[in-house]
C-alpha atoms as a PDB file:
ATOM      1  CA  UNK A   1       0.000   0.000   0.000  1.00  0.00           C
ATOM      2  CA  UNK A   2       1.266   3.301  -0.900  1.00  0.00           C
ATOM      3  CA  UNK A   3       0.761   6.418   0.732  1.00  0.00           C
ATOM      4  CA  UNK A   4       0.178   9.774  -0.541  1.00  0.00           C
ATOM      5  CA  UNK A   5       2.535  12.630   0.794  1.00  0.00           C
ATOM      6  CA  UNK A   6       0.128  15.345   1.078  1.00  0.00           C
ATOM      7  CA  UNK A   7       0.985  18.748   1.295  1.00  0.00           C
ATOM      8  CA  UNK A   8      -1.395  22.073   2.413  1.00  0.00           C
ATOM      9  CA  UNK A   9      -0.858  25.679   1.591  1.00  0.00           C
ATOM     10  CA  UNK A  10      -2.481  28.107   3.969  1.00  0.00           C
ATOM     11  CA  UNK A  11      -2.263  31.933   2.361  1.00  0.00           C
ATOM     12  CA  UNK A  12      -3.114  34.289   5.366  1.00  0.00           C
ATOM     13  CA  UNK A  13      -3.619  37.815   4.986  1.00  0.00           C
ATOM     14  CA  UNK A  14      -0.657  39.336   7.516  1.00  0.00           C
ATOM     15  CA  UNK A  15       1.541  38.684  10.741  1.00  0.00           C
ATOM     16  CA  UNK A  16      -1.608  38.570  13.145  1.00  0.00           C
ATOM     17  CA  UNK A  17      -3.554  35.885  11.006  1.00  0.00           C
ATOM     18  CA  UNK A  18      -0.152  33.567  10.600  1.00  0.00           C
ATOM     19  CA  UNK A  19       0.648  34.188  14.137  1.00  0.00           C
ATOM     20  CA  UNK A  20      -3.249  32.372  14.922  1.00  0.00           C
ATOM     21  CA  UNK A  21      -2.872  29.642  12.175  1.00  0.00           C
ATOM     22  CA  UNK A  22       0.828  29.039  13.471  1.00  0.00           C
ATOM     23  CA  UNK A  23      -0.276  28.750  16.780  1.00  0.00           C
ATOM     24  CA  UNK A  24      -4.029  27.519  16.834  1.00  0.00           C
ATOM     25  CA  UNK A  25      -4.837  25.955  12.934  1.00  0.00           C
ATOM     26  CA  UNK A  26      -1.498  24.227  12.524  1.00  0.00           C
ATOM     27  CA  UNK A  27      -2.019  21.368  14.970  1.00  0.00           C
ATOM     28  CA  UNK A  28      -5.537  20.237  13.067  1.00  0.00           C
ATOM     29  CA  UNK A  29      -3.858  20.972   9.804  1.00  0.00           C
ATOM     30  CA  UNK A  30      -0.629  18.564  10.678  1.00  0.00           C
ATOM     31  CA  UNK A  31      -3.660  15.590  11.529  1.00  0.00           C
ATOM     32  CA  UNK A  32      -4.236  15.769   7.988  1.00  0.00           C
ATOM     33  CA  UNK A  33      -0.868  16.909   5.913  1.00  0.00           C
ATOM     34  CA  UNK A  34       2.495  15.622   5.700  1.00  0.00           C
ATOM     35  CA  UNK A  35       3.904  19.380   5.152  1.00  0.00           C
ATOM     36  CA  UNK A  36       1.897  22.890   6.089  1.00  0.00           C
ATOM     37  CA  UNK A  37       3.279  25.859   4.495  1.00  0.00           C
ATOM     38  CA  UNK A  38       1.791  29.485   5.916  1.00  0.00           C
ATOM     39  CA  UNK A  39       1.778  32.253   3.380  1.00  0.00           C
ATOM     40  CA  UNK A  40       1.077  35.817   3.675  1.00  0.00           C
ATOM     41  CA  UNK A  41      -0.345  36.930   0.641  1.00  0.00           C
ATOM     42  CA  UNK A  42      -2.373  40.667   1.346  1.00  0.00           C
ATOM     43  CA  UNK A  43       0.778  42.600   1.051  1.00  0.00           C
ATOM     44  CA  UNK A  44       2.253  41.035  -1.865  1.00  0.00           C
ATOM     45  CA  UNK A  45       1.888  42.359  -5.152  1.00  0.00           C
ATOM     46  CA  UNK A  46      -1.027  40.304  -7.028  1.00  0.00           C
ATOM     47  CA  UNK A  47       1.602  39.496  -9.819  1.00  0.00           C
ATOM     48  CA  UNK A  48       4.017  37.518  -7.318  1.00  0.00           C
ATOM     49  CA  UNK A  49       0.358  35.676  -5.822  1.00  0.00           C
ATOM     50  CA  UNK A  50      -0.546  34.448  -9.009  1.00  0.00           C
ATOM     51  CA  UNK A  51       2.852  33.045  -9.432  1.00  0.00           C
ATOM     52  CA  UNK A  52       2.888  31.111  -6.189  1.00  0.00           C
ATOM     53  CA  UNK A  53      -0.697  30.216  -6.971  1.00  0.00           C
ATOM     54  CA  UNK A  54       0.790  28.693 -10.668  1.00  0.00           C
ATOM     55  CA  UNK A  55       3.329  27.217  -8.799  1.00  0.00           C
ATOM     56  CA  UNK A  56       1.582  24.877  -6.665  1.00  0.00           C
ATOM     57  CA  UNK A  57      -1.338  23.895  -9.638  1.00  0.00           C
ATOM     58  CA  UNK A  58       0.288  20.987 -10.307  1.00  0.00           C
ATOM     59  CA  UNK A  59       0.306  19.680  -6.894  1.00  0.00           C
ATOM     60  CA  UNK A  60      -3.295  20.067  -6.349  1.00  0.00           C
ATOM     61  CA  UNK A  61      -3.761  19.150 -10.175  1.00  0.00           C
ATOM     62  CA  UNK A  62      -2.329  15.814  -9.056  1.00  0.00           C
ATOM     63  CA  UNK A  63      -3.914  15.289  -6.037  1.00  0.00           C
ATOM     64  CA  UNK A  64      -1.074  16.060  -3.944  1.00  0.00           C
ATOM     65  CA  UNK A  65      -1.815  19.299  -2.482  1.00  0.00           C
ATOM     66  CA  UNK A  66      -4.454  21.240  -1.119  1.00  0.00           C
ATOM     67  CA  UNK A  67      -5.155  25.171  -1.252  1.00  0.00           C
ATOM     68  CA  UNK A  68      -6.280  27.306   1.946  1.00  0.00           C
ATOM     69  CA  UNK A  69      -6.827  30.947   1.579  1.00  0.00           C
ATOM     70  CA  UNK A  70      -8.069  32.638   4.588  1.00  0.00           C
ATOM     71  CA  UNK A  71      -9.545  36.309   4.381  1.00  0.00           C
ATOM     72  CA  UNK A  72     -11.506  38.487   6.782  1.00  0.00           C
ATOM     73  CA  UNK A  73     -15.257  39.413   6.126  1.00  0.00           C
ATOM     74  CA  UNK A  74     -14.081  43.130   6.612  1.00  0.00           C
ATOM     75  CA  UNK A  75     -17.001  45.087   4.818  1.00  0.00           C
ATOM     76  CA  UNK A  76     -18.313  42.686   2.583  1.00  0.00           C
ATOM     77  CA  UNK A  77     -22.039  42.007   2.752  1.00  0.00           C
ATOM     78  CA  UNK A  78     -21.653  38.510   3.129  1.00  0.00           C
ATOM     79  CA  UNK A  79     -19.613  35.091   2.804  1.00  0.00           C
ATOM     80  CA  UNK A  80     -20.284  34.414  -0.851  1.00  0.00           C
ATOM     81  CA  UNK A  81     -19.754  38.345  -1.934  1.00  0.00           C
ATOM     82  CA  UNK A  82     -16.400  38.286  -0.456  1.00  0.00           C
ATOM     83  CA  UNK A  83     -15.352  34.506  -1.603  1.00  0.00           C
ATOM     84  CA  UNK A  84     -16.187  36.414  -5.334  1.00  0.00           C
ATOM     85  CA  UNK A  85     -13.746  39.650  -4.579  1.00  0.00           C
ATOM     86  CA  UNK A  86     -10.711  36.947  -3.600  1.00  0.00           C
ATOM     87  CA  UNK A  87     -11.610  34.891  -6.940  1.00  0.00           C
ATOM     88  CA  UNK A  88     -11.583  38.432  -9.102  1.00  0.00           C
ATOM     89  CA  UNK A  89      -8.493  39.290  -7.685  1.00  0.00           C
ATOM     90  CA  UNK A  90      -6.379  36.350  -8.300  1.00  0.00           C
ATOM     91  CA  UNK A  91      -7.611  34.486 -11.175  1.00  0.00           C
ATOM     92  CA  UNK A  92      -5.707  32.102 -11.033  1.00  0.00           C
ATOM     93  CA  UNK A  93      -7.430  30.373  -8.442  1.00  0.00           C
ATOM     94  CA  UNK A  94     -10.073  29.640 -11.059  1.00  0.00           C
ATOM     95  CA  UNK A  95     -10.935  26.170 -12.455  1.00  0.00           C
ATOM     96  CA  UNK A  96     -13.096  26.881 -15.892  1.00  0.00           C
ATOM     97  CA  UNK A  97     -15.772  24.233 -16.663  1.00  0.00           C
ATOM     98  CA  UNK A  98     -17.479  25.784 -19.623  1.00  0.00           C
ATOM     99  CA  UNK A  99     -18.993  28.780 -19.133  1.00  0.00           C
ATOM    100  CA  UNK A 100     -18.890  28.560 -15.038  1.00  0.00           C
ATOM    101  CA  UNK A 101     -16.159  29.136 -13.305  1.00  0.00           C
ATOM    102  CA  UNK A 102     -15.515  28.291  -9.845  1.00  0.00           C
ATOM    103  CA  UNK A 103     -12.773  27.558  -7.221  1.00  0.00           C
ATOM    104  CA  UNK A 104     -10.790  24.416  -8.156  1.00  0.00           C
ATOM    105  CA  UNK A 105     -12.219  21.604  -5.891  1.00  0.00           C
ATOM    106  CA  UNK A 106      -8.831  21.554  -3.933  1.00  0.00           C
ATOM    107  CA  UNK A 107      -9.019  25.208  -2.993  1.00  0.00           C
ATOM    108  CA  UNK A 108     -11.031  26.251   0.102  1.00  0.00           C
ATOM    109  CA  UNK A 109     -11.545  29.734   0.848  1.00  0.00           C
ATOM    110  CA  UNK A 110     -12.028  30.216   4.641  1.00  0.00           C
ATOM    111  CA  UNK A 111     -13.819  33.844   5.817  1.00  0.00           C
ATOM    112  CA  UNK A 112     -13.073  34.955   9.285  1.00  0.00           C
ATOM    113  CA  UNK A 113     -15.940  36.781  10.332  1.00  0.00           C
ATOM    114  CA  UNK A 114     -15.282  39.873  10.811  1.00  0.00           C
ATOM    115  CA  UNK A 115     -11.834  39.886  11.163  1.00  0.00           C
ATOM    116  CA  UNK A 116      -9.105  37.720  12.729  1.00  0.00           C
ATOM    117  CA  UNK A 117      -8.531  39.326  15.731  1.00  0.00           C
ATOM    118  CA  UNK A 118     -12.733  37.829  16.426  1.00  0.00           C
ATOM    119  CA  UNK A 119     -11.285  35.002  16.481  1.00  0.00           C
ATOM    120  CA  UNK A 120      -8.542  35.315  18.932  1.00  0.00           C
ATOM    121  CA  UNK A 121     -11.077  36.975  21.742  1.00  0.00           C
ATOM    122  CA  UNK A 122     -13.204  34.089  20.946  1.00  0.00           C
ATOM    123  CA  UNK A 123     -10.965  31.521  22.291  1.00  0.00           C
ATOM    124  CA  UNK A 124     -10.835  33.197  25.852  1.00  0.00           C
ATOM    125  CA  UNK A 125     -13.312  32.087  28.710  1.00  0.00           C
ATOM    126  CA  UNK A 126     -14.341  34.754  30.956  1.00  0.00           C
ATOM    127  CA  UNK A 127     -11.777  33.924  33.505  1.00  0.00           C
ATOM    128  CA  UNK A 128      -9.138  34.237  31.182  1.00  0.00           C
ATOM    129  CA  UNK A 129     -10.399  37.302  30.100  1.00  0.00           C
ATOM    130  CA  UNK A 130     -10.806  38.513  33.733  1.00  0.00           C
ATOM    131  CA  UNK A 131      -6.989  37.569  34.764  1.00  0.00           C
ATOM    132  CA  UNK A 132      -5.789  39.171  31.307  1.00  0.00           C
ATOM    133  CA  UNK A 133      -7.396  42.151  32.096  1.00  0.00           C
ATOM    134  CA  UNK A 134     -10.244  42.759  29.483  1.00  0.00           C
ATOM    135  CA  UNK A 135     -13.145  43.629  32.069  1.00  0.00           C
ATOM    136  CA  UNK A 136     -16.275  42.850  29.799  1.00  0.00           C
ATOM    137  CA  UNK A 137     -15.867  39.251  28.224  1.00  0.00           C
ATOM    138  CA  UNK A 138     -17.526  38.430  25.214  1.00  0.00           C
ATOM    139  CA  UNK A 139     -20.553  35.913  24.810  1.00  0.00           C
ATOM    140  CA  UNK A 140     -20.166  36.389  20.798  1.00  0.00           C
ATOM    141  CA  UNK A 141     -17.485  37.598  18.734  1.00  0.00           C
ATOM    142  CA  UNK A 142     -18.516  36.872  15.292  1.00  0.00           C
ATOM    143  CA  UNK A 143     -18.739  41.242  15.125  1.00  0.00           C
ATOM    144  CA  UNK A 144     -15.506  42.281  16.853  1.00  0.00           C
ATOM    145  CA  UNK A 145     -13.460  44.312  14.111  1.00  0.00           C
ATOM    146  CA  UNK A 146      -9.669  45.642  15.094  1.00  0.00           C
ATOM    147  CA  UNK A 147     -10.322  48.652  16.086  1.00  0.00           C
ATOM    148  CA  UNK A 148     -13.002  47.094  19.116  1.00  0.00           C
ATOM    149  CA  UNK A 149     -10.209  44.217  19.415  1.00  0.00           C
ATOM    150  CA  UNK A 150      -7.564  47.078  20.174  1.00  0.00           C
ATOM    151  CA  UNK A 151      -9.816  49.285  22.283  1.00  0.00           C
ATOM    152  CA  UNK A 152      -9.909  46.745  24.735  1.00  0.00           C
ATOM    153  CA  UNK A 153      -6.466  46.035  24.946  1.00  0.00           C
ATOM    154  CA  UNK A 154      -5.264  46.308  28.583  1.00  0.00           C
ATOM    155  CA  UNK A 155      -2.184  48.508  29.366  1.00  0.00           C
ATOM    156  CA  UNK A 156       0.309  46.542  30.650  1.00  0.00           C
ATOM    157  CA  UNK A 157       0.760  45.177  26.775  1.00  0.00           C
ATOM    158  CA  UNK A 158       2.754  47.319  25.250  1.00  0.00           C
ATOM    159  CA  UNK A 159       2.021  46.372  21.836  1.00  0.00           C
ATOM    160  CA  UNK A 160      -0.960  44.366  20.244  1.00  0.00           C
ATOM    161  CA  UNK A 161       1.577  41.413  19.233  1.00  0.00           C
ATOM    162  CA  UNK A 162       2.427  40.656  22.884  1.00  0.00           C
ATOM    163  CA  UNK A 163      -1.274  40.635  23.711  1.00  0.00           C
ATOM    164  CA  UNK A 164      -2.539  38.355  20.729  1.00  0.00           C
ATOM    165  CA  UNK A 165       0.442  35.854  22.061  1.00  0.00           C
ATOM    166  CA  UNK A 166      -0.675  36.113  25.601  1.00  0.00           C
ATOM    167  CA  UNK A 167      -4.002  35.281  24.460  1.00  0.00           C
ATOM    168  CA  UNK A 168      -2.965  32.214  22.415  1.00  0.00           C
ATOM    169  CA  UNK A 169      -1.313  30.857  25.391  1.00  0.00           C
ATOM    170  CA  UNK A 170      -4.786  30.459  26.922  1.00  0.00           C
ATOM    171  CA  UNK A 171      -6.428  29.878  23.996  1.00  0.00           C
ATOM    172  CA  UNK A 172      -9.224  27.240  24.163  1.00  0.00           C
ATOM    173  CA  UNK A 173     -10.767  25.664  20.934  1.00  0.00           C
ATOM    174  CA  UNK A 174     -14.162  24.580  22.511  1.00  0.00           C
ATOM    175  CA  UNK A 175     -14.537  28.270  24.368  1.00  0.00           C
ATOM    176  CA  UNK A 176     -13.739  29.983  20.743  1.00  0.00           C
ATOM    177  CA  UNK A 177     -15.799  27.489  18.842  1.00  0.00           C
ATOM    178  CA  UNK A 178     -19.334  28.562  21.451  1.00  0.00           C
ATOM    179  CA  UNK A 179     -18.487  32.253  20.808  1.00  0.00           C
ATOM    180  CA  UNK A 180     -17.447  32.369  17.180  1.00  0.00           C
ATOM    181  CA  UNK A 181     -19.482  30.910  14.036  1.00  0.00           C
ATOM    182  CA  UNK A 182     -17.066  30.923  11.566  1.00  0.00           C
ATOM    183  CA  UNK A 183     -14.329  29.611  14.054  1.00  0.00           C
ATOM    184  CA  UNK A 184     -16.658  27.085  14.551  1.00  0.00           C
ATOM    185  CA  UNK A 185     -17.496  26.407  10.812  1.00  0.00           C
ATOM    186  CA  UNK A 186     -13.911  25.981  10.624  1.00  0.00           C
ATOM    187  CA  UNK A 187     -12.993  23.310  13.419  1.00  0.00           C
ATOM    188  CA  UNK A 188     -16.669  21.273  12.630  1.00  0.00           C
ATOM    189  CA  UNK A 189     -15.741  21.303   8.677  1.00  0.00           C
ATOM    190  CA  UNK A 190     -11.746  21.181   8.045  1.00  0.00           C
ATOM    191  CA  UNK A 191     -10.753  17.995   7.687  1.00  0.00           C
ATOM    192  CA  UNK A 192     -14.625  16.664   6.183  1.00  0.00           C
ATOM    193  CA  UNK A 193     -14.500  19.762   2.916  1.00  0.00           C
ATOM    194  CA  UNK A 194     -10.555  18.876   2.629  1.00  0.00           C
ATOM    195  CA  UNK A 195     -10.867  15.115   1.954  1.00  0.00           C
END
């Protein structure tokens, strides 16, 4: 019996969403994949994402690899109008079947709603948030944008990357999957929509 090495590539917008994945999506992704690669894609020109996107279309044209691009909600509407602004902007993510056009069927796009930092208070239970120092904890977070994220940064933290990484040290999956819909989208439906 042969085995399949299977590879993942995980294109995150900047530092704050590949800090989470590193620290948070990585372990569930390394259940399924032989080799995770984190990308940060927003800052790059759209040029040098279409080549990376090329570059790995033979893997998943093979079967080998698998394509994760993660993106906030930010202002879109909804889910499906901002899965259509991330397929405009880098066609290359595009399979063409006649006249419809879609995602190829080994790229998943992944929408943190609102934005990543929702996801982050999510995972803290409201003694965690208590000791931390944030004095009103969250029952949902599926609204909280940056700017409410950094509002209620205590401050002893000096800057907004210490406090994300003192929150992942207490992150807790279950606690982030009660108080976030999309975090919870993603832990119920990763490994089902990838295989």
């Amino acid at each position: 019996m042969t085995l399949n090495y299977r590879r993942l590539f995980v294109l995150v917008e900047g530092e704050d969403d590949e800090r989470f994945f590193e620290s948070v999506a990585r372990p569930v992704f390394e259940n399924l994949y032989d080799f995770v690669q984190l990308w940060q894609y927003s800052q790059r020109k759209k040029a040098k994402v279409n080549s990376f996107l090329n570059s790995i279309r033979p893997m998943q044209a093979s079967g080998e690899a698998d394509l994760v691009i993660v993106a906030d909600l930010d202002e879109s509407p909804c889910v499906t109008d901002r899965k259509e602004r991330i397929q405009n902007s880098y066609r290359s993510l595009s399979a063409e079947t006649g006249s419809l056009t879609r995602f190829r069927s080994s790229t998943r796009v992944l929408i943190v709603r609102r934005e990543i930092e929702s996801w982050y208070l999510a995972g803290l239970s409201d003694e965690e948030c208590k000791r931390i120092g944030i004095v009103s904890p969250f029952s949902n977070t599926d609204h909280v944008a940056k700017e409410q994220f950094l509002s209620l940064m205590p401050n002893k933290f000096a800057a907004k990357a210490e406090f994300m990484l003192e929150i992942l040290k207490v992150f807790d999956h279950e606690t982030a999957r009660t108080k976030n819909e999309s975090f919870n989208y993603f832990m119920q439906n990763f490994g089902i929509v990838m295989r």
